[in-house]
Protein backbone atom coordinates (compact mmCIF):
# COMPACT_ATOMS: atom_id res chain seq x y z
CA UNK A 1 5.14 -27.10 6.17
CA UNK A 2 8.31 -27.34 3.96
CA UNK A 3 6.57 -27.02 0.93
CA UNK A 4 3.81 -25.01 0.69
CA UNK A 5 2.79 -26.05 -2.64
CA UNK A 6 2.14 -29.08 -1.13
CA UNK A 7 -1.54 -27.80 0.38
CA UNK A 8 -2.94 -27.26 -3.49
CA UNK A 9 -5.20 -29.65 -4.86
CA UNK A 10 -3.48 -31.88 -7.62
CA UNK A 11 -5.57 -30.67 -10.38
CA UNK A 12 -4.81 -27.22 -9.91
CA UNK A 13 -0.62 -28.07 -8.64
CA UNK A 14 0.55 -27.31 -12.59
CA UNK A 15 -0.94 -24.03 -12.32
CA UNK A 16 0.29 -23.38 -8.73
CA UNK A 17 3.81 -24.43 -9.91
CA UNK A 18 3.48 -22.06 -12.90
CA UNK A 19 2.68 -19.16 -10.26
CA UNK A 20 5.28 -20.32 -7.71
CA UNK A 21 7.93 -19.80 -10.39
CA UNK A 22 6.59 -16.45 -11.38
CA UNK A 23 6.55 -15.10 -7.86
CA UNK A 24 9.99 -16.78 -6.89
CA UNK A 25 11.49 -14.68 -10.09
CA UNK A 26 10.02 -11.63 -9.50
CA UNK A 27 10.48 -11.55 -5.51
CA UNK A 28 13.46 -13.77 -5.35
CA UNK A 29 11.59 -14.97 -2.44
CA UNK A 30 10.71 -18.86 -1.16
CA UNK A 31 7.02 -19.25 -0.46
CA UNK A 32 5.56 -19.60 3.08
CA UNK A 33 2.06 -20.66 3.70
CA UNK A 34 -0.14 -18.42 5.16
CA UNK A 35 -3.36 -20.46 6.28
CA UNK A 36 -4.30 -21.03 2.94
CA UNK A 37 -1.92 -18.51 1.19
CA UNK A 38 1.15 -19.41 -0.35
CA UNK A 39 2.69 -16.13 0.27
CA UNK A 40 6.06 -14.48 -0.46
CA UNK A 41 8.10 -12.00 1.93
CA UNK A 42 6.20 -10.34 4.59
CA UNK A 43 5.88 -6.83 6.03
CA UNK A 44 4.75 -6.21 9.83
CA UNK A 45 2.22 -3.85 9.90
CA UNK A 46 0.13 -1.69 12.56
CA UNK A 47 -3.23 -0.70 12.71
CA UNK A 48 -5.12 2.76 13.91
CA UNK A 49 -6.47 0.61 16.56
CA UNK A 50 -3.34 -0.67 17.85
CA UNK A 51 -3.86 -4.28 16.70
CA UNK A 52 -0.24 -5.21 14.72
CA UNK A 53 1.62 -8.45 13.17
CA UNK A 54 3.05 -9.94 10.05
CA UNK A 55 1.82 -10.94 6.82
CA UNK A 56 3.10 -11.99 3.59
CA UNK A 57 3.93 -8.97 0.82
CA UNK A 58 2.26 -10.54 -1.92
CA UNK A 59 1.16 -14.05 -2.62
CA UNK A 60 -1.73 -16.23 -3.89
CA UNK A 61 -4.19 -18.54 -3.54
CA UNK A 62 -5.66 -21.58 -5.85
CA UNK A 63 -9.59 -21.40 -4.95
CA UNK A 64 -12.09 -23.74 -6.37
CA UNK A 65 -13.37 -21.44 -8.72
CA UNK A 66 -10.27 -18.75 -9.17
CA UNK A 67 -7.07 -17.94 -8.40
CA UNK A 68 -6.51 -15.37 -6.14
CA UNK A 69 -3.49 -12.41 -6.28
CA UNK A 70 -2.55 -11.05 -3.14
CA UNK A 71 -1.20 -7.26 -4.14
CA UNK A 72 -0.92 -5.48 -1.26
CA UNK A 73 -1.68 -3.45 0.61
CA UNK A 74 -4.42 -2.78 -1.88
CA UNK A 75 -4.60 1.10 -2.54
CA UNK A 76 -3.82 1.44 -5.77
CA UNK A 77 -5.97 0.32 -8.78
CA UNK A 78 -2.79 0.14 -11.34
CA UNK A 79 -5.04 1.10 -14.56
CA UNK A 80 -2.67 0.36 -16.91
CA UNK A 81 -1.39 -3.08 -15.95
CA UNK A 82 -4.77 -3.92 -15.05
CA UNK A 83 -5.99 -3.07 -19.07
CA UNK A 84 -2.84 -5.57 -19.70
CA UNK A 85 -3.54 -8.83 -17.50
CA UNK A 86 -6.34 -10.06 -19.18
CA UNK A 87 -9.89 -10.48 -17.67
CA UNK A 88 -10.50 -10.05 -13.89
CA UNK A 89 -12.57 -8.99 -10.82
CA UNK A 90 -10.87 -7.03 -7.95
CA UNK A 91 -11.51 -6.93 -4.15
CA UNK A 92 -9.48 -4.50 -2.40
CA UNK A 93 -6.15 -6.20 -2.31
CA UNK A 94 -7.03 -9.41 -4.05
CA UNK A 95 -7.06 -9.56 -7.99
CA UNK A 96 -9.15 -12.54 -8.84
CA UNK A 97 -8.36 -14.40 -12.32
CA UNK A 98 -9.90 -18.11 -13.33
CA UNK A 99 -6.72 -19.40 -14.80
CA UNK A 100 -3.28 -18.17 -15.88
CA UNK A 101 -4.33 -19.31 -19.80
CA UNK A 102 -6.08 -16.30 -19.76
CA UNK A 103 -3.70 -13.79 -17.73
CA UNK A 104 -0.16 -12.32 -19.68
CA UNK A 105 2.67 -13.46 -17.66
CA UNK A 106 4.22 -9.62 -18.44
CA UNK A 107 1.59 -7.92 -16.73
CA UNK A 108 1.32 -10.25 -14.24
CA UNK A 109 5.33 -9.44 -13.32
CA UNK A 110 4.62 -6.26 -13.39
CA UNK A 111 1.65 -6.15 -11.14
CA UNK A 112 3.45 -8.19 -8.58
CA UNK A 113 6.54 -5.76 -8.98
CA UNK A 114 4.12 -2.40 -8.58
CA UNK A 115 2.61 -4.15 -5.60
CA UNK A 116 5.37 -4.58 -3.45
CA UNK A 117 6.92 -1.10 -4.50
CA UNK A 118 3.46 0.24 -3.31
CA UNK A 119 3.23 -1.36 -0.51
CA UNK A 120 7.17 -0.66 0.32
CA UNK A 121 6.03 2.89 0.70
CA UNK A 122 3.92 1.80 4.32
CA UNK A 123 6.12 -0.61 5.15
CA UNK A 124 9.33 -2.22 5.14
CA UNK A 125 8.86 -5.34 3.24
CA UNK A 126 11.56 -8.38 3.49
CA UNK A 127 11.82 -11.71 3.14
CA UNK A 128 10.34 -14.19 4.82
């Protein structure tokens, strides 16, 4: 698909197009849909079981009842930006928000930034 932004639902495209421009800033990165992720860069990655493949570096996804913020790969907690980006729930590499009204765009940046330096630390991470 040539434009992933395409796939979200037109009542939530304004806030997808708000997010796309975020992500595209921080990562410099054009978006590539994952199933139903619109993810930027990618990193390939190898598991202890010997199962291995690609996936997008960070990313999101507009959900019926939330957005959710693919920071991978998910290890670290980030305290203080977390305290910063306004109320949430987290799953272990998701960060789930109901709307970007409620989320500052700062520590949003900077989550997205410490995500991809974590996760540069396991693996190279380039552009997709």
């Amino acid at each position: 698909m040539s434009d992933p932004l395409k796939s979200v639902a037109t009542a939530k495209r304004a806030e997808a197009e708000r997010l796309d421009a975020i992500f595209r800033d921080v990562t410099g990165w054009s978006p590539r849909l994952w199933r139903d992720v619109i993810g930027y860069g990618q990193y390939h990655y190898r598991t202890k079981a010997g199962a291995e493949g690609d996936f997008l570096a960070t990313g999101f996804n507009m959900r019926a009842r939330d957005i959710s913020l693919h920071i991978l790969p998910g290890y670290s907690e980030f305290p203080e930006i977390a305290a910063r980006l306004g109320p949430h729930k987290r799953g272990r590499s998701c960060w789930y928000v109901k709307s970007l009204d409620v989320v500052d765009e700062d520590a949003l940046r900077d989550l997205i930034r410490a995500g991809l330096a974590d996760l540069a630390k396991f693996a190279e991470v380039k552009a997709t």
